[in-house]
PDB file of N, CA and C in Angstrom:
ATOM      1  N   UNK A   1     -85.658 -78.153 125.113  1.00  0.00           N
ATOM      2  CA  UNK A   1     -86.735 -79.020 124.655  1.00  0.00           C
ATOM      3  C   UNK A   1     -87.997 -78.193 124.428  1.00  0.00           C
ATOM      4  N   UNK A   2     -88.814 -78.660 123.307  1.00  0.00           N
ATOM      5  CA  UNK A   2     -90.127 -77.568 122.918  1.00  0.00           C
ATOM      6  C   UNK A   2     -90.910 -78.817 123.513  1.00  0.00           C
ATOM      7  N   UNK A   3     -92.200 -77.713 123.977  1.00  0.00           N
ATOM      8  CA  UNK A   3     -93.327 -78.449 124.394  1.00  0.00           C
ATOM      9  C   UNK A   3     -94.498 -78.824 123.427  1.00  0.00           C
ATOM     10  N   UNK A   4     -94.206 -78.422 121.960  1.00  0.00           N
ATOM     11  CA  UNK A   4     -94.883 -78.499 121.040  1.00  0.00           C
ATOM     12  C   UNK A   4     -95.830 -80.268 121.068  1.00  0.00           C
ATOM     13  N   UNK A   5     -95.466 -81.540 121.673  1.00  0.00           N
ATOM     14  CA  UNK A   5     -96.209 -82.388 122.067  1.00  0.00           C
ATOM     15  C   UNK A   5     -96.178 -82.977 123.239  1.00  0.00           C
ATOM     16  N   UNK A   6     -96.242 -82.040 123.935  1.00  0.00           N
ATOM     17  CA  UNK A   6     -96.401 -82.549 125.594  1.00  0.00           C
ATOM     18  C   UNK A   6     -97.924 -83.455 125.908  1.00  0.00           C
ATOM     19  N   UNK A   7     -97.924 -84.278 126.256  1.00  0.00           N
ATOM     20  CA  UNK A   7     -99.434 -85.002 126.599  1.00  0.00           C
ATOM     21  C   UNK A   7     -99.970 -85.617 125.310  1.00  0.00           C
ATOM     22  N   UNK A   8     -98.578 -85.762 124.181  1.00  0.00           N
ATOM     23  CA  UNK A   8     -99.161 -86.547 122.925  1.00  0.00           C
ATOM     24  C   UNK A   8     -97.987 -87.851 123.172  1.00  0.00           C
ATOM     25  N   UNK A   9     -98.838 -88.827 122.059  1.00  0.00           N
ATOM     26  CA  UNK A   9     -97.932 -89.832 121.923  1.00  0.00           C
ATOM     27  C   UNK A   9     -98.212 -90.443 120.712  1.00  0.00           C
ATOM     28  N   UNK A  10     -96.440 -90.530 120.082  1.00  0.00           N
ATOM     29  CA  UNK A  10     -96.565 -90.982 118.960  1.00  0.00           C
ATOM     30  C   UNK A  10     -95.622 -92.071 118.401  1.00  0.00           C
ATOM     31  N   UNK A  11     -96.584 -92.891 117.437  1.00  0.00           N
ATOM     32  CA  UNK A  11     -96.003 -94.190 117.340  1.00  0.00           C
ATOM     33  C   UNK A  11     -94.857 -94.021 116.297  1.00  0.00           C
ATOM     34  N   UNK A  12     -93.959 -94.505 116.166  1.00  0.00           N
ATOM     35  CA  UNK A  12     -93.108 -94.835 114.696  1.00  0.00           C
ATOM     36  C   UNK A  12     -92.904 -96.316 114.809  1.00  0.00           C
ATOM     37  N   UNK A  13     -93.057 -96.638 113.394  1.00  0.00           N
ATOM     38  CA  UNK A  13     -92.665 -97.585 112.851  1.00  0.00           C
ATOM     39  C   UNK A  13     -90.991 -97.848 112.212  1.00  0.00           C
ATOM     40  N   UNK A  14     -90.590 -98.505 112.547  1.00  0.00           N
ATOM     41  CA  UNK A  14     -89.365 -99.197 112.258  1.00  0.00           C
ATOM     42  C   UNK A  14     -88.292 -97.943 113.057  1.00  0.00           C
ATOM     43  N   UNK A  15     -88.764 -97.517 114.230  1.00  0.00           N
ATOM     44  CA  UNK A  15     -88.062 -95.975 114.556  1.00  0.00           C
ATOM     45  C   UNK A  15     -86.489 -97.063 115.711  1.00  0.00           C
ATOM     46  N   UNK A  16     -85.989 -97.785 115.348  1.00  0.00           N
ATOM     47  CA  UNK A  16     -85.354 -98.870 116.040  1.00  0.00           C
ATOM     48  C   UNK A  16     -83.741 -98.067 115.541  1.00  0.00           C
ATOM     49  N   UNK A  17     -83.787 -97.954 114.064  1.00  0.00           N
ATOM     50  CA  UNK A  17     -82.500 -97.511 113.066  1.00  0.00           C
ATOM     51  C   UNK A  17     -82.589 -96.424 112.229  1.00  0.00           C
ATOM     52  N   UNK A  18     -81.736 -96.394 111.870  1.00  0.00           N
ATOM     53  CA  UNK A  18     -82.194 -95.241 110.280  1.00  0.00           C
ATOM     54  C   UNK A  18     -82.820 -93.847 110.706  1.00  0.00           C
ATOM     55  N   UNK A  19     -83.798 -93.247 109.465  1.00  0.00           N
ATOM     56  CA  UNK A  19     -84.517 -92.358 109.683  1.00  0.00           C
ATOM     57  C   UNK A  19     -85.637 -92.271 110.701  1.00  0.00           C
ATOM     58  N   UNK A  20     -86.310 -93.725 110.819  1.00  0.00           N
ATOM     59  CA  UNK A  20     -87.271 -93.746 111.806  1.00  0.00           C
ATOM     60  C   UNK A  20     -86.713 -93.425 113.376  1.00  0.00           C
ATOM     61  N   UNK A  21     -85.921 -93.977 113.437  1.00  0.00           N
ATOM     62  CA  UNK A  21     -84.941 -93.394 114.888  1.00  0.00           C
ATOM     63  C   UNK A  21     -84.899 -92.030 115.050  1.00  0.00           C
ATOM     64  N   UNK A  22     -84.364 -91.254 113.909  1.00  0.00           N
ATOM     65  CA  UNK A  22     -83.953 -90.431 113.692  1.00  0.00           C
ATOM     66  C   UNK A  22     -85.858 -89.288 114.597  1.00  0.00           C
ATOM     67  N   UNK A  23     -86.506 -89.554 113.916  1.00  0.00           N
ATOM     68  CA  UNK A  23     -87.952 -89.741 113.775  1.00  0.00           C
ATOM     69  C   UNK A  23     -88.565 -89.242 115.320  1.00  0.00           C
ATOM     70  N   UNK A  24     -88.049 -90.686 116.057  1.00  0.00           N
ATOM     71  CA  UNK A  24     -89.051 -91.010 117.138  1.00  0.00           C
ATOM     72  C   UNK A  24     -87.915 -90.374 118.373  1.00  0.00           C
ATOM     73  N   UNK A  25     -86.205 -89.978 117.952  1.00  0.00           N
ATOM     74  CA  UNK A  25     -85.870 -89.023 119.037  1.00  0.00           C
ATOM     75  C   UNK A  25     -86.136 -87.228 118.561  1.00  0.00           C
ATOM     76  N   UNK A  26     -86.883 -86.858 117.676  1.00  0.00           N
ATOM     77  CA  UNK A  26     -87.311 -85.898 117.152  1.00  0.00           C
ATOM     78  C   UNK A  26     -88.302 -85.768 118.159  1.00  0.00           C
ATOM     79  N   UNK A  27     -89.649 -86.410 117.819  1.00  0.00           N
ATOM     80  CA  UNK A  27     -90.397 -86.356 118.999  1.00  0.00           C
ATOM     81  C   UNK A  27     -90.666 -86.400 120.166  1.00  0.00           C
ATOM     82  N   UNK A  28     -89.399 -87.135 120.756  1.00  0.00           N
ATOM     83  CA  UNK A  28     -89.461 -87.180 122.571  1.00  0.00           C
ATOM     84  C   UNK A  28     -88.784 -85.838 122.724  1.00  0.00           C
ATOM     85  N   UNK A  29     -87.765 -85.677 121.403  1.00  0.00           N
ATOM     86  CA  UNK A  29     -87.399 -83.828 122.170  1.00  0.00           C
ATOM     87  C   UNK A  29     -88.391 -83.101 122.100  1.00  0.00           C
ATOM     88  N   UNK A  30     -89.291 -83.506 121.783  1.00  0.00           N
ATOM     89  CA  UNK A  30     -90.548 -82.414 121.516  1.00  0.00           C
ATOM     90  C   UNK A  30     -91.817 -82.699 122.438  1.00  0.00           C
ATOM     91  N   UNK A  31     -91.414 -82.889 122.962  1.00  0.00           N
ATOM     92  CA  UNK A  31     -92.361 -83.742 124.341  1.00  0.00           C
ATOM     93  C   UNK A  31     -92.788 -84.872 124.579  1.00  0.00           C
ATOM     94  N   UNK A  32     -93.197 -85.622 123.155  1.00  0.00           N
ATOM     95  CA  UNK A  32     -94.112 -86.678 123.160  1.00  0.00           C
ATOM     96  C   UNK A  32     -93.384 -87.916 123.957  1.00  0.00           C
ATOM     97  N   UNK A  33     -94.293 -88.693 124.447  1.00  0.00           N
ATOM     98  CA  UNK A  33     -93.996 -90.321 124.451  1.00  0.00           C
ATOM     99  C   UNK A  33     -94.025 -91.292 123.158  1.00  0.00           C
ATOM    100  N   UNK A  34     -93.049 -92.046 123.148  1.00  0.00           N
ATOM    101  CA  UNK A  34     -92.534 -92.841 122.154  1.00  0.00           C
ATOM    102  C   UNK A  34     -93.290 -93.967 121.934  1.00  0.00           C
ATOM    103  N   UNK A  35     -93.895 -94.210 121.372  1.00  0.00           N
ATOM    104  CA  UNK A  35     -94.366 -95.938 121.020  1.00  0.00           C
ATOM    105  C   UNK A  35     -92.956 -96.548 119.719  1.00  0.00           C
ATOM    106  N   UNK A  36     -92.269 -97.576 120.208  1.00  0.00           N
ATOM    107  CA  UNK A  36     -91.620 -97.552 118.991  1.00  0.00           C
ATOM    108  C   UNK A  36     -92.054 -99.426 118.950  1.00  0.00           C
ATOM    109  N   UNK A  37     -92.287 -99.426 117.324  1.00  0.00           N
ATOM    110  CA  UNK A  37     -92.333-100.794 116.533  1.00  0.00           C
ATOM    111  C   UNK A  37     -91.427-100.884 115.895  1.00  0.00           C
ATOM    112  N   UNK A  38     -90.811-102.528 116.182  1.00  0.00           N
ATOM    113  CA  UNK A  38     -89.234-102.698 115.139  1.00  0.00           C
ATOM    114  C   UNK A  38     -89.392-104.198 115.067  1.00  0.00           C
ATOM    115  N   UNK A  39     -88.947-104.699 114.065  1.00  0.00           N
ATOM    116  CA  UNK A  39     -88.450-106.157 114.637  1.00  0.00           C
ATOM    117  C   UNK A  39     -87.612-106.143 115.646  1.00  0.00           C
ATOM    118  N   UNK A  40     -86.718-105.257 115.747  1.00  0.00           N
ATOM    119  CA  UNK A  40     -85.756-105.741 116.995  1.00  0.00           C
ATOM    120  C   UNK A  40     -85.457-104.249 117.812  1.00  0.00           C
ATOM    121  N   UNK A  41     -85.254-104.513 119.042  1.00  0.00           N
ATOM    122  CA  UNK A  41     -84.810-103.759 119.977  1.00  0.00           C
ATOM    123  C   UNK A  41     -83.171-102.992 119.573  1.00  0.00           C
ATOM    124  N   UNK A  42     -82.204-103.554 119.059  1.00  0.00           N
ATOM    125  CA  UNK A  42     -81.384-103.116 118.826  1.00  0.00           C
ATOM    126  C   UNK A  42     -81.480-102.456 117.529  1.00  0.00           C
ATOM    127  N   UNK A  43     -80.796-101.310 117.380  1.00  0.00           N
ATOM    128  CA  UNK A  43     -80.490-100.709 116.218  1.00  0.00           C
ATOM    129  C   UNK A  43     -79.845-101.369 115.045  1.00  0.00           C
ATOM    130  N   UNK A  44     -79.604-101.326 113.504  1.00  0.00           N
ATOM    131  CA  UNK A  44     -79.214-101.760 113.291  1.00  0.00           C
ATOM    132  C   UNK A  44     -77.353-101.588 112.689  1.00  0.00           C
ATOM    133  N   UNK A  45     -77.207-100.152 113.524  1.00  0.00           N
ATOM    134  CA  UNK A  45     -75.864 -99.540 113.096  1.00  0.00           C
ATOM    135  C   UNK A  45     -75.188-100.098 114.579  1.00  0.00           C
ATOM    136  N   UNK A  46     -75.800-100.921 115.536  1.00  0.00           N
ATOM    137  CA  UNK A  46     -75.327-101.057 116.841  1.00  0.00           C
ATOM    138  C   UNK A  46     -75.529-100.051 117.784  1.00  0.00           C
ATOM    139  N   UNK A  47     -74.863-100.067 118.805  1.00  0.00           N
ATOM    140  CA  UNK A  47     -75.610 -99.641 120.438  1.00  0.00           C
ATOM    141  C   UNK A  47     -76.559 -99.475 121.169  1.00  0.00           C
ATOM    142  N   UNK A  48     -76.579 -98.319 121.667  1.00  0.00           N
ATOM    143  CA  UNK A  48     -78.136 -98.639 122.999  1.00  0.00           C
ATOM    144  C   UNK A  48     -79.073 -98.656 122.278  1.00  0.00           C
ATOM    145  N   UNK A  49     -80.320 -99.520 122.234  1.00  0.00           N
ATOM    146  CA  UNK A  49     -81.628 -99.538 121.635  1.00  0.00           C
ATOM    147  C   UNK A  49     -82.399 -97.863 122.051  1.00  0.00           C
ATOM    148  N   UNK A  50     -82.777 -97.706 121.486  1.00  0.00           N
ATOM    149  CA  UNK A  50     -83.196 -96.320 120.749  1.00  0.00           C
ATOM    150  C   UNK A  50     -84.453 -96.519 121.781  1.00  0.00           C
ATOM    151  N   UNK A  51     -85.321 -96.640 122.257  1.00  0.00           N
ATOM    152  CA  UNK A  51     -86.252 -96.571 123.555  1.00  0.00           C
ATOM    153  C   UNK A  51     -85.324 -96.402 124.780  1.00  0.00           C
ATOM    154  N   UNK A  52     -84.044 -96.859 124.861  1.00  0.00           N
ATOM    155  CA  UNK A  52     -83.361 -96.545 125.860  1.00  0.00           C
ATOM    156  C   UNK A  52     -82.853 -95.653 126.141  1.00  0.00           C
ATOM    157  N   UNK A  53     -82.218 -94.799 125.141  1.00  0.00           N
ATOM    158  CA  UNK A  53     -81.845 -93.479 125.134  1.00  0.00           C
ATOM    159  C   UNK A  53     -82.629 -92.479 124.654  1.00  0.00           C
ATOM    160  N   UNK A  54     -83.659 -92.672 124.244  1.00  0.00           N
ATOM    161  CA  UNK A  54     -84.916 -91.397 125.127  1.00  0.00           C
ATOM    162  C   UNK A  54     -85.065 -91.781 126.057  1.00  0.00           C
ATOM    163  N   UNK A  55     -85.536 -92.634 127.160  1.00  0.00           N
ATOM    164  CA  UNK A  55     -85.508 -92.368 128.045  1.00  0.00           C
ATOM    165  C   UNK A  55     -84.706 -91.972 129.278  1.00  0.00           C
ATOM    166  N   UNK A  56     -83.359 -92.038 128.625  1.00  0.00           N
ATOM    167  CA  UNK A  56     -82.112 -92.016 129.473  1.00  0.00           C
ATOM    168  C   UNK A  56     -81.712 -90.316 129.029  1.00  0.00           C
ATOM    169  N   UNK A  57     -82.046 -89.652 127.775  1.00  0.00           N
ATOM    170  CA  UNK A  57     -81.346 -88.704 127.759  1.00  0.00           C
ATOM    171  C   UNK A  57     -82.477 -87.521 127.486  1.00  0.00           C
ATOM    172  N   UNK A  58     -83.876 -87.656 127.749  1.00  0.00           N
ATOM    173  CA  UNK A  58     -85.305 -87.042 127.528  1.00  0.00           C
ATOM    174  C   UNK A  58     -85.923 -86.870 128.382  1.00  0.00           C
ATOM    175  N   UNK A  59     -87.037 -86.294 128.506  1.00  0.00           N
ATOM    176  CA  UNK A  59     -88.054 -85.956 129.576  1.00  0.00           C
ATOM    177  C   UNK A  59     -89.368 -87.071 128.999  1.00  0.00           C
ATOM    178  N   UNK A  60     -88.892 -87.467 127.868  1.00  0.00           N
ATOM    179  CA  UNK A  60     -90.510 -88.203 127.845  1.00  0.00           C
ATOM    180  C   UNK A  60     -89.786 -89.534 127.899  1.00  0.00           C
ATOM    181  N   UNK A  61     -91.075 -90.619 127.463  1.00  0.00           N
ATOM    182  CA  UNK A  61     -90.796 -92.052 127.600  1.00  0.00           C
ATOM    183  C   UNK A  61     -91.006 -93.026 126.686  1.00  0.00           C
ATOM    184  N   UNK A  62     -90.439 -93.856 126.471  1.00  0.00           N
ATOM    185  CA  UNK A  62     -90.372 -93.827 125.064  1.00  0.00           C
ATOM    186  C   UNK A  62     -90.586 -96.136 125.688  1.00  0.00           C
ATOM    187  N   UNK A  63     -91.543 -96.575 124.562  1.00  0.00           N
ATOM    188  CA  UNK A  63     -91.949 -98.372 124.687  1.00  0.00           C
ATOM    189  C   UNK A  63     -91.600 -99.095 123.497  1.00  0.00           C
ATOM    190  N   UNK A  64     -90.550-100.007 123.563  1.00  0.00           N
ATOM    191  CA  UNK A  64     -90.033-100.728 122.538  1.00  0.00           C
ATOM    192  C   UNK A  64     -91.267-101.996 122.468  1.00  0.00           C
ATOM    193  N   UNK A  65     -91.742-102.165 120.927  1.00  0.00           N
ATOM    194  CA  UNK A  65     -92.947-103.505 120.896  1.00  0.00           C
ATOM    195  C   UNK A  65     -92.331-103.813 119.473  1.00  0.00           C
ATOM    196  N   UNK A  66     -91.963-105.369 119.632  1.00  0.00           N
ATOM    197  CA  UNK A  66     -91.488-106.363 119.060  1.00  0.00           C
ATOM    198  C   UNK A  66     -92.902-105.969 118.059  1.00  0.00           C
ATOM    199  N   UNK A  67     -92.577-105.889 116.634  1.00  0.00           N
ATOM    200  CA  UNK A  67     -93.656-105.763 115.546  1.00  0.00           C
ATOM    201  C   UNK A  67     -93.082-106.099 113.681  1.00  0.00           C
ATOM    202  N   UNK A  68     -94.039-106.541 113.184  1.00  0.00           N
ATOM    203  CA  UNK A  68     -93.586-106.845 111.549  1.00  0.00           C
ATOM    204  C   UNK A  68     -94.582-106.041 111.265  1.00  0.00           C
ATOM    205  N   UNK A  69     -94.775-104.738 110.319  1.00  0.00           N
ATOM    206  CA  UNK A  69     -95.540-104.454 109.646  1.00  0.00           C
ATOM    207  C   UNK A  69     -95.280-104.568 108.439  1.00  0.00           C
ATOM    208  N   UNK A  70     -95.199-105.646 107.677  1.00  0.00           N
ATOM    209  CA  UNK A  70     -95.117-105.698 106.139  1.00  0.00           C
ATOM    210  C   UNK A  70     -96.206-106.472 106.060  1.00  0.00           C
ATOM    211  N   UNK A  71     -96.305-106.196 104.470  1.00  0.00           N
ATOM    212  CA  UNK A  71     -97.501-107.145 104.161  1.00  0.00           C
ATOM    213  C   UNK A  71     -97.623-108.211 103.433  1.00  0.00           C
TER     214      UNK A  71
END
């Protein structure tokens, strides 16, 4: 793991599935804490919700918040 954002925290949007997932476990390997916004807690390819496994398989910590950002 690089310490390149240790003591940062960063949000993704829609980081639940897809690339944004892809995204927001990029950054917990990289130190940061996770803010993640999704409509839903679950992914949408199925299994563990993606805040759960950073924190289950990371050193940082990662907060699932129920969110719509469209406009």
């Amino acid at each position: 793991m690089s310490d390149l954002f240790t003591e940062r925290v960063a949000v993704v949007t829609g980081g639940s599935s897809g690339i944004g997932r892809g995204i927001a476990r990029a950054f917990a390997e990289h130190g940061a804490d996770v803010g993640i916004a999704d409509l839903q807690a679950e992914p949408r390819e199925g299994g563990t919700p993606t805040h759960e496994r950073i924190d289950e398989e990371t050193d940082s910590q990662a907060t699932f918040v129920e969110c719509d950002v469209t406009s």
